[in-house]
Protein backbone atom coordinates (compact mmCIF):
# COMPACT_ATOMS: atom_id res chain seq x y z
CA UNK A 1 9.79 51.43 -20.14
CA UNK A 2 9.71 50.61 -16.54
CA UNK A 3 12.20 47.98 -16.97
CA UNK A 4 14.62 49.98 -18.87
CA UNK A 5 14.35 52.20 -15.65
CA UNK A 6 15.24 49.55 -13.55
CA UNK A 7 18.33 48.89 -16.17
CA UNK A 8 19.58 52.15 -15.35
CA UNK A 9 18.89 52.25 -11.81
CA UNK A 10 21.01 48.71 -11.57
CA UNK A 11 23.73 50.31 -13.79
CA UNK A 12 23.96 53.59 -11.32
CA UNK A 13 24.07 51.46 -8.45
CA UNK A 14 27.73 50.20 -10.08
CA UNK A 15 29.42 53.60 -10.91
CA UNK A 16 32.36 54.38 -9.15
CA UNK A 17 33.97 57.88 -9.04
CA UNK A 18 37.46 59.24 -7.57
CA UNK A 19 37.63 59.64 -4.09
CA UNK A 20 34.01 58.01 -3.63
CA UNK A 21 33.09 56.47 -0.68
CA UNK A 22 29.59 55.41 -0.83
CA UNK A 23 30.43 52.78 -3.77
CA UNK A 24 29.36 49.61 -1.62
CA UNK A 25 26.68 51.50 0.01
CA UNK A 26 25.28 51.76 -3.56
CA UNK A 27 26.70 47.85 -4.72
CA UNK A 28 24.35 46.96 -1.71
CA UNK A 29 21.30 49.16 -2.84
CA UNK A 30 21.62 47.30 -6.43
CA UNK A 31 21.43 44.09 -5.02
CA UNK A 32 18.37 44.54 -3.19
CA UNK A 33 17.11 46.10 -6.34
CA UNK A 34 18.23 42.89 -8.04
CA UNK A 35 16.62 40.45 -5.42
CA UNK A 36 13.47 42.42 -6.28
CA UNK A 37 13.31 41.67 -10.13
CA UNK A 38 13.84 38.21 -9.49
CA UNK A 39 10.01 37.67 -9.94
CA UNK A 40 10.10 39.83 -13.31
CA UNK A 41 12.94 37.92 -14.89
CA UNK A 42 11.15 34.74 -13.97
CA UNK A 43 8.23 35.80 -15.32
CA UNK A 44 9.75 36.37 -18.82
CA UNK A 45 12.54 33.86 -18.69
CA UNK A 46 15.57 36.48 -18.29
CA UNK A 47 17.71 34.41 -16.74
CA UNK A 48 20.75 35.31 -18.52
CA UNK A 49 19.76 39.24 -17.68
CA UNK A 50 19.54 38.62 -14.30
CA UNK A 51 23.31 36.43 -13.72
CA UNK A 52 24.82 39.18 -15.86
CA UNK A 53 23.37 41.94 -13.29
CA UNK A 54 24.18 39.70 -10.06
CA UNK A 55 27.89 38.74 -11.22
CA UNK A 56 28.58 42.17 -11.93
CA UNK A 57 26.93 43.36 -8.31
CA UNK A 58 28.44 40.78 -6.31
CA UNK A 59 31.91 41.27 -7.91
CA UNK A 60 31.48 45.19 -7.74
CA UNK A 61 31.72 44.88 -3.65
CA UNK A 62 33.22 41.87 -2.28
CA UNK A 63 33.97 43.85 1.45
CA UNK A 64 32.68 41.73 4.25
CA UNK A 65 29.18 39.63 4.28
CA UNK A 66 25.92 40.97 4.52
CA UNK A 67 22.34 39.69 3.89
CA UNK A 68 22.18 41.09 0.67
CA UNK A 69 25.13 39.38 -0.53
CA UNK A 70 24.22 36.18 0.80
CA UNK A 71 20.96 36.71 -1.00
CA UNK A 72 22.50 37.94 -3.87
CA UNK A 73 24.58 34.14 -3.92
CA UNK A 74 21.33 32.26 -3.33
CA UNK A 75 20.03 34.01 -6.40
CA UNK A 76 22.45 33.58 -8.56
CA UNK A 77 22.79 29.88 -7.79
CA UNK A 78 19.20 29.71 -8.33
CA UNK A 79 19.41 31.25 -11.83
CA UNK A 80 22.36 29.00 -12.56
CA UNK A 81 20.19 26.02 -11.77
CA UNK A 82 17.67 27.24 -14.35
CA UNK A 83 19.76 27.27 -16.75
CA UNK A 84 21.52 23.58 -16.71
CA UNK A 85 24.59 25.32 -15.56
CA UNK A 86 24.68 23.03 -12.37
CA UNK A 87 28.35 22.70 -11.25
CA UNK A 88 28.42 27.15 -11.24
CA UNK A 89 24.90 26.62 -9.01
CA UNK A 90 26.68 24.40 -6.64
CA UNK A 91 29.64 26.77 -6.33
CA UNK A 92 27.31 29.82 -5.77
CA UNK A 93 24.60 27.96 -3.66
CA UNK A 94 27.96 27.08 -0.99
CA UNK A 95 28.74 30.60 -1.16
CA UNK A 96 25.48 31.75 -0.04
CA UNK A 97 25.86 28.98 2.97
CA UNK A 98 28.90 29.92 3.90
CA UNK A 99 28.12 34.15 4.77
CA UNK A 100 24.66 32.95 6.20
CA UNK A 101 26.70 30.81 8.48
CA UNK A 102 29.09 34.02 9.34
CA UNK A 103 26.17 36.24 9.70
CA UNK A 104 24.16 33.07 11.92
CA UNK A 105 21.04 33.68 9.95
CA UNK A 106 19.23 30.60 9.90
CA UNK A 107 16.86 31.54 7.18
CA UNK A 108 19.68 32.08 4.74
CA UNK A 109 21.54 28.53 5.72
CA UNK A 110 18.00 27.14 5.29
CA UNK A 111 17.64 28.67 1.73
CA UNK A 112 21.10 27.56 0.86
CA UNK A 113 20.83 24.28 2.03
CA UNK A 114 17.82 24.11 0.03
CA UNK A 115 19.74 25.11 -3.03
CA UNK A 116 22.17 22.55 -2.52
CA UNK A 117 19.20 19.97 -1.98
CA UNK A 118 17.53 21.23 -5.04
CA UNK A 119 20.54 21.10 -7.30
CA UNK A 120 22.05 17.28 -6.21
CA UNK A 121 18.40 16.38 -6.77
CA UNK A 122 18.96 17.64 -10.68
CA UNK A 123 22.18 16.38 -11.12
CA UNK A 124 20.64 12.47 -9.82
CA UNK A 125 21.69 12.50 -6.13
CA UNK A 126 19.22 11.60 -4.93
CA UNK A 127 20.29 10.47 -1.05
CA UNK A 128 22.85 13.35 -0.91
CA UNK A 129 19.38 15.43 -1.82
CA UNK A 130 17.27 14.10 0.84
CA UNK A 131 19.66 14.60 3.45
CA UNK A 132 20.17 18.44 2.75
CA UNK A 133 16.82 19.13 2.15
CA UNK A 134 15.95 17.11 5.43
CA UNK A 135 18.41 19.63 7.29
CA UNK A 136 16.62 22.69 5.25
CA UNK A 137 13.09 21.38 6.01
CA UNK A 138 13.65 21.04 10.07
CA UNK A 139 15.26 24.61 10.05
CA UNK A 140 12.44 26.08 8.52
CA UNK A 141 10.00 24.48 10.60
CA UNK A 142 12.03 25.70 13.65
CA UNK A 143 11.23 29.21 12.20
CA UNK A 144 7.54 28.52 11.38
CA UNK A 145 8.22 29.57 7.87
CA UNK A 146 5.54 27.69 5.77
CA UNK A 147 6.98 28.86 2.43
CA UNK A 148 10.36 27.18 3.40
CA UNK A 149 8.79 24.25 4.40
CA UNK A 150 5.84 23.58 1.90
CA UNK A 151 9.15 24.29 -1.18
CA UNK A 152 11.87 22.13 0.76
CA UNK A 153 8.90 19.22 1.46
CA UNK A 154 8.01 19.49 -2.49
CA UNK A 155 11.76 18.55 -3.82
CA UNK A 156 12.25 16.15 -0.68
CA UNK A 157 9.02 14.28 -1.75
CA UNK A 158 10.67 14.23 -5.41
CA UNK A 159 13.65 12.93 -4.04
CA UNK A 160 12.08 10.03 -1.87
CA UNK A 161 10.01 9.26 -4.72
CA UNK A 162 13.06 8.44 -7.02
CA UNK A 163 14.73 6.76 -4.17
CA UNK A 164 11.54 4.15 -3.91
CA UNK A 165 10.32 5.55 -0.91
CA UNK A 166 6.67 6.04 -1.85
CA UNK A 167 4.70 6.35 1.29
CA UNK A 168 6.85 9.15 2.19
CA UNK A 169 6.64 11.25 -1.10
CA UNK A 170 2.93 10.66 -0.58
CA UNK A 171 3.07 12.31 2.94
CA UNK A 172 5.35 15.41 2.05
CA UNK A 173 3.60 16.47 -1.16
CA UNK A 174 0.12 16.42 0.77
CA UNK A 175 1.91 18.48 3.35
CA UNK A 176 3.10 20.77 0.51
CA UNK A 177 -0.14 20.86 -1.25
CA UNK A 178 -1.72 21.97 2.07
CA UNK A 179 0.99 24.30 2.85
CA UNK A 180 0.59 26.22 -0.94
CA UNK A 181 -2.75 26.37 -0.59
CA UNK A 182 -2.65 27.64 2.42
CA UNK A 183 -0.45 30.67 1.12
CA UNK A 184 -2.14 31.01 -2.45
CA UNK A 185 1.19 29.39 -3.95
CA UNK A 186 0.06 28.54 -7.54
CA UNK A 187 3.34 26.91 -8.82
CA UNK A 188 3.29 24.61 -5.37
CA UNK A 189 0.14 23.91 -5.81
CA UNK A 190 0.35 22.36 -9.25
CA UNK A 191 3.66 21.21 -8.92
CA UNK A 192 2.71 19.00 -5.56
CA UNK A 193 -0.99 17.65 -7.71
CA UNK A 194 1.69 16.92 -9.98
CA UNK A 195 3.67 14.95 -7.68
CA UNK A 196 0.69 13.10 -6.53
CA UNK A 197 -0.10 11.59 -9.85
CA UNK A 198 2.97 10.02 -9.85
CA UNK A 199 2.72 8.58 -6.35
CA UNK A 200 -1.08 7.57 -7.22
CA UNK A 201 0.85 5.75 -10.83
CA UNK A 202 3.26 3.94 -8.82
CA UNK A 203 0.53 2.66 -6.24
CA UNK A 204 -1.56 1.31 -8.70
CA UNK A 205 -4.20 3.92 -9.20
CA UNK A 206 -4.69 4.93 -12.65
CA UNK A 207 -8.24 7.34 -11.66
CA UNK A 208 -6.42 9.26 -8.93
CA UNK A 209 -3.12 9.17 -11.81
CA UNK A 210 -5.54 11.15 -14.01
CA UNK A 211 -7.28 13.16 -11.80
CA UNK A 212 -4.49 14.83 -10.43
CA UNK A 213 -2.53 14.88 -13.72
CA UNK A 214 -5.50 16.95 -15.05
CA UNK A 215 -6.62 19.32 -12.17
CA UNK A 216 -2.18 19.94 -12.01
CA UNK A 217 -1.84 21.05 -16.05
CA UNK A 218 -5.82 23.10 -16.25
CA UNK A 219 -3.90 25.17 -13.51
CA UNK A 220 -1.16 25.70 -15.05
CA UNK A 221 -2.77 26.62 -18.38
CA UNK A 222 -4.78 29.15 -16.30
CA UNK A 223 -1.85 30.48 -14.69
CA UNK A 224 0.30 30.66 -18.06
CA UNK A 225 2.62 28.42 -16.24
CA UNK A 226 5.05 27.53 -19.07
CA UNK A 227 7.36 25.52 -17.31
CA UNK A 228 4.59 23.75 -15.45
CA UNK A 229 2.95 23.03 -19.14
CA UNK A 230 6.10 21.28 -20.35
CA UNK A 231 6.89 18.93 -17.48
CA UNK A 232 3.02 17.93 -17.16
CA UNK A 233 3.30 17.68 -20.90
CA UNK A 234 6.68 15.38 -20.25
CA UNK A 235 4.95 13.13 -17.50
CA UNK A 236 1.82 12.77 -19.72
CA UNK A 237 4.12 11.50 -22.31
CA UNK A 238 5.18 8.96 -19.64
CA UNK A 239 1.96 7.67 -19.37
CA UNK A 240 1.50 7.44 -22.79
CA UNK A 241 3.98 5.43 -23.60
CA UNK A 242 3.20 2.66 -21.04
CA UNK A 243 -0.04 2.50 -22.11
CA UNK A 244 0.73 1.44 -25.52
CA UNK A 245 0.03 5.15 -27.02
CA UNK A 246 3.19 5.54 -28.86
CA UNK A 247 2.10 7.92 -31.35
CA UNK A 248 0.26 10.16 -28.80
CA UNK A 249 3.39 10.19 -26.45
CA UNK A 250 6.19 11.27 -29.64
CA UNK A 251 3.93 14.28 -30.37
CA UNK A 252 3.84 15.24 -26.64
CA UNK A 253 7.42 15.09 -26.16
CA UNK A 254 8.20 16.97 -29.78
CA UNK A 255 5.16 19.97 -28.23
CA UNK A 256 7.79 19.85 -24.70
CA UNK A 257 11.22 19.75 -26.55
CA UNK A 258 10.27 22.62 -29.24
CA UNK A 259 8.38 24.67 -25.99
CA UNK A 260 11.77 24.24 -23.94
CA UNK A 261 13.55 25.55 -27.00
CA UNK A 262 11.65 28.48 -27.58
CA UNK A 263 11.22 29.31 -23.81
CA UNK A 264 15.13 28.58 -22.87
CA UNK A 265 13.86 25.86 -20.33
CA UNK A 266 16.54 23.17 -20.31
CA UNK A 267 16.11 19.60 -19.45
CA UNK A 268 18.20 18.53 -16.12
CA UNK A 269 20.46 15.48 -16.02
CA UNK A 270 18.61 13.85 -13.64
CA UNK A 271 14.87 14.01 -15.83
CA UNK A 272 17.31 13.51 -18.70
CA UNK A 273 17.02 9.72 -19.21
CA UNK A 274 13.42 9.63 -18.07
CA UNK A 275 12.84 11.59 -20.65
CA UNK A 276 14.70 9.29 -23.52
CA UNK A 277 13.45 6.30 -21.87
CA UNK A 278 10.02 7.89 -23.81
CA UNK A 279 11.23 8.08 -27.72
CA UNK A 280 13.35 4.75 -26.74
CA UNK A 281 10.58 3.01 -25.95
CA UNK A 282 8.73 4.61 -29.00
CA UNK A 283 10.82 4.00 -31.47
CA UNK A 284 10.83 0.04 -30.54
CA UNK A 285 6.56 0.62 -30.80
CA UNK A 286 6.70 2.56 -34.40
CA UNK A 287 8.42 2.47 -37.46
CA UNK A 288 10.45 4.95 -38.31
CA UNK A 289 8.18 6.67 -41.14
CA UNK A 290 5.55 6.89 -38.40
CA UNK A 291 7.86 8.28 -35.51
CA UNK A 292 9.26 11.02 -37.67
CA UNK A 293 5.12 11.88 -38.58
CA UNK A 294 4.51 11.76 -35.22
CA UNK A 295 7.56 13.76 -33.62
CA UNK A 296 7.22 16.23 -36.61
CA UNK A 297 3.17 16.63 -36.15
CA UNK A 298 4.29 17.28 -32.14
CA UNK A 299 7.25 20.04 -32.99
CA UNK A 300 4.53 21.99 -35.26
CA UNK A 301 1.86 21.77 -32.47
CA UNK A 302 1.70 25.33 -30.05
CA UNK A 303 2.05 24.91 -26.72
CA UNK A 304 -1.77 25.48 -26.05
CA UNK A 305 -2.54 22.69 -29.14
CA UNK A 306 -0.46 20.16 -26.84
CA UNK A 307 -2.00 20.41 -23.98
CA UNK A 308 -5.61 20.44 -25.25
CA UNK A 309 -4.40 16.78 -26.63
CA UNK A 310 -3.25 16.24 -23.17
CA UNK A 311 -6.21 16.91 -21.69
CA UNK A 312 -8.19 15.26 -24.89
CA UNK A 313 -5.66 11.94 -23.46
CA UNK A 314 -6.68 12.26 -19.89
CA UNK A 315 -10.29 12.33 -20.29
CA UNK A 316 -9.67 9.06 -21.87
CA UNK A 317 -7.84 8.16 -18.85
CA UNK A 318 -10.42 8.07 -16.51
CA UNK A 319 -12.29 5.30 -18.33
CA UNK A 320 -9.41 3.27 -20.12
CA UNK A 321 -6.04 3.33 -17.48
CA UNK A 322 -7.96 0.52 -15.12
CA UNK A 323 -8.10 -1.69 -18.27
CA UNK A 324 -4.02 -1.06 -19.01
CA UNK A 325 -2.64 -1.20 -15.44
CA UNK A 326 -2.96 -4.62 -14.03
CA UNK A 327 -1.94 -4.14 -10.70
CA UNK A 328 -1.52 -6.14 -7.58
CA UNK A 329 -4.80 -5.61 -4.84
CA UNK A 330 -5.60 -2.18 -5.53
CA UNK A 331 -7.01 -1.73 -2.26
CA UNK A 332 -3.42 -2.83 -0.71
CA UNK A 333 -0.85 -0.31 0.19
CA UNK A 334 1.74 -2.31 -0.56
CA UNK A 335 0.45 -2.66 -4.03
CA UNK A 336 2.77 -3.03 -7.47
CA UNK A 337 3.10 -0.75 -10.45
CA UNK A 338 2.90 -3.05 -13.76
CA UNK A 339 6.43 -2.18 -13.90
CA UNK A 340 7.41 -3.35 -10.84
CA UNK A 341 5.49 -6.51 -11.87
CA UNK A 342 7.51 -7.07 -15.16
CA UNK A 343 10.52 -6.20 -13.07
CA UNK A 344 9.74 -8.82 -10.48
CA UNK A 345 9.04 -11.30 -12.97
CA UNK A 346 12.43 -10.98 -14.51
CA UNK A 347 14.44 -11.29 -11.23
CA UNK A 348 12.28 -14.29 -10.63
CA UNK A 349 13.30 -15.83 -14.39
CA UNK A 350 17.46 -14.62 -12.76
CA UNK A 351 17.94 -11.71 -14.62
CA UNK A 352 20.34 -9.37 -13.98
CA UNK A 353 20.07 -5.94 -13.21
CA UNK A 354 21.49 -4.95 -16.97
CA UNK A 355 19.05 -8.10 -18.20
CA UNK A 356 16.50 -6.42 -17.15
CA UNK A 357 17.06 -3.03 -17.93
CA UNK A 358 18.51 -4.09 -21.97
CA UNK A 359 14.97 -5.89 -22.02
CA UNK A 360 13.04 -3.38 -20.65
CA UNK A 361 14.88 -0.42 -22.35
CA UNK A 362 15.37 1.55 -19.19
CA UNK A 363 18.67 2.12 -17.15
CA UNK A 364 20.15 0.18 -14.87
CA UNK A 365 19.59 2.98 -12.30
CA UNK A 366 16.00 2.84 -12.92
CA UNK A 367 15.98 -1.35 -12.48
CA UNK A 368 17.63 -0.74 -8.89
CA UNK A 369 15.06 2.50 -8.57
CA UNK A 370 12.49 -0.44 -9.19
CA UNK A 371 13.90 -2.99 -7.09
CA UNK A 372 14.01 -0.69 -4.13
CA UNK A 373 10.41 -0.12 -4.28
CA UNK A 374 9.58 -3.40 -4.92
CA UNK A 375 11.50 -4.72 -1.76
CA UNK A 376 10.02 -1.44 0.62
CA UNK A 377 6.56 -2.91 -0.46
CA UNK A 378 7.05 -6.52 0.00
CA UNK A 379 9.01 -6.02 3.07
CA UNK A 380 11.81 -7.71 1.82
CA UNK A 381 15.49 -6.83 1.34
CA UNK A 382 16.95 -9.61 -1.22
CA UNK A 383 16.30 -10.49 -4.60
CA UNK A 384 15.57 -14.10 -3.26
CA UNK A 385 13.67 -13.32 -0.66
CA UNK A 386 11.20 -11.47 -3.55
CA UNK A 387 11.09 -14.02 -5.65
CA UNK A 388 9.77 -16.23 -2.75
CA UNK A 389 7.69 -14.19 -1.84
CA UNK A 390 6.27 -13.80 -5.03
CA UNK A 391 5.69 -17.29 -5.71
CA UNK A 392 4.32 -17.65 -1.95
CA UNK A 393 1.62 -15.08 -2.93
CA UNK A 394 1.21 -16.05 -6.70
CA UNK A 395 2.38 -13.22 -7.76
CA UNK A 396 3.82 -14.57 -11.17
């Protein structure tokens, strides 16, 4: 009932009459109205309700810029991102820059350049990301606005970490877990333990992998996070896979894909072929009468049944990921992933970049992803210079 009120109230705010002259007084009124029920249409995944409401508002009054508009922009390109629709986000997200420039409100060019971050992150921009969000980040901290920064640090960290750059994803999604817990942020809070599980994968710890991996999804279950579910669901799957649990990960990624589905929760480019690397790598590890059981037991399973295998999975964890993930000095911080080690020992053996990622069933994105790390660690910058130093330390 209350949100059919809030219908109608959005609906008045857009009726124009003869001879009227308070029409963009009440355009304006609807769009703070609109900026308030962005919570509520987040909540129950109305996305497409609220960029009907805010392309109708902004179009209604298009006189002159004002905070609400620029708000109203940031929004919308928000919602657009959401939904997959990622060139439209862009377009809006530039929008919303471009009046908070004209109005010289730095909290709206931080938020925009955010956006703009947030979204080349999704399409697989990674370096364009990081340096918007870097801009967003320092302009927040200029205005001591922890929200800003604690968000901004979260997709920066997610940025560096697909870039290679480990040690720094590390540092911003502690600063980001602080920061949310700090403000009683519940979606930063799992989203950055989150994060940390994959930092603590790629350095070689599978107990702090777990730990945070399981902490991250029993908040999210308490919280009725959907979305948070899904990807912890998705980077479980991950984990599955390279530990040989084929099976386990098809049914976790059938639980995601049929949850995204029913939730409207699309899957962005840039997670896009992480995501098939998983049933790729399956499908070479099953036959196909056992994949199809698998993916079809997964697509029956609730989203509650999925993550209480999940958590079933990481309990397991704790004990058996040491025994699967032979890594290099644990206690090093310059320590290899088992990838990186079977990517290492290809270059050494002169594979290629699309060698290695045809043998390894990945992308050739993902090799260089790899490589990058590998060289950061090893304080190296050629593929020759790894190798030697590989055989130096007896690494291979």
């Amino acid at each position: 009932m209350e949100h059919a009120n809030f219908r109608a109230a959005l609906a008045w705010s857009m009726e124009r009459y003869a001879g009227e002259t308070k029409g963009p007084a009440r355009v304006e009124k609807g769009l703070r109205l609109a900026i308030a029920l962005a919570p509520l249409w987040e909540a129950l995944y109305y996305w497409s309700e609220g960029s009907e409401w805010l392309a109708r508002l902004l179009a209604a009054n298009q006189e002159g810029a004002s905070l609400q508009r620029a708000q109203g922009f940031y929004l919308s390109g928000f919602i657009a991102r959401e939904m997959g629709n990622l060139e439209h986000a862009v377009a809006l997200a530039e929008q919303s820059l471009a009046l908070g420039y004209e109005l010289d409100d730095a909290k709206v060019i931080a938020s925009a350049l955010k956006l703009l971050g947030i979204i080349r992150h999704s399409q697989g921009g990674h370096e364009q990301a990081t340096t918007k969000l870097g801009e967003s980040v320092n302009l927040f901290r200029e205005l001591g606005d922890e929200r800003g920064i604690a968000s901004t640090l979260f997709w920066l960290a997610d940025a560096e970490l697909r870039q290679g750059r480990i040690q720094l994803a590390a540092k911003d999604w502690r600063e980001s877990l602080l920061l949310f817990k700090k403000i009683g942020d519940e979606w930063g809070i799992t989203s950055s333990l989150r994060g940390l599980s994959k930092v603590a994968w790629f350095q070689g710890d599978p107990q702090q992998t777990a730990a945070f991996a399981k902490e991250s999804l029993a908040l999210d279950q308490n919280a009725n996070n959907k979305m948070g579910m899904v990807d912890g669901l998705e980077w479980l799957a991950l984990l599955a896979i390279e530990q040989g649990q084929a099976d386990r990960a098809v049914r976790l990624c059938a639980a995601a894909e049929r949850a995204r589905e029913l939730f409207r929760l699309p899957i962005l480019p840039a997670y896009r072929e992480e995501y098939a690397s998983i049933t790729t790598k399956a499908r070479a590890q099953l036959d196909e009468a056992t994949f199809v059981a698998a993916w079809e037991e997964g697509s029956a399973m609730t989203l509650e049944q999925a993550v209480a295998e999940a958590e079933h999975m990481m309990i397991a964890q704790e004990t058996t990921l040491a025994a699967v993930s032979p890594v290099i000095a644990l206690h090093h911080p310059n320590a290899l992933t088992p990838r990186e080690l079977e990517v290492l020992r290809l270059v050494a053996q002169g594979l290629s970049d699309a060698q290695i990622a045809e043998k390894l069933v990945i992308s050739r994105r993902t090799v260089n992803t790899h490589l990058t790390s590998i060289y950061n660690k090893l304080g190296v910058n050629s593929r020759t210079a790894a190798t030697r130093y590989a055989l130096d330390h007896k690494l291979i």
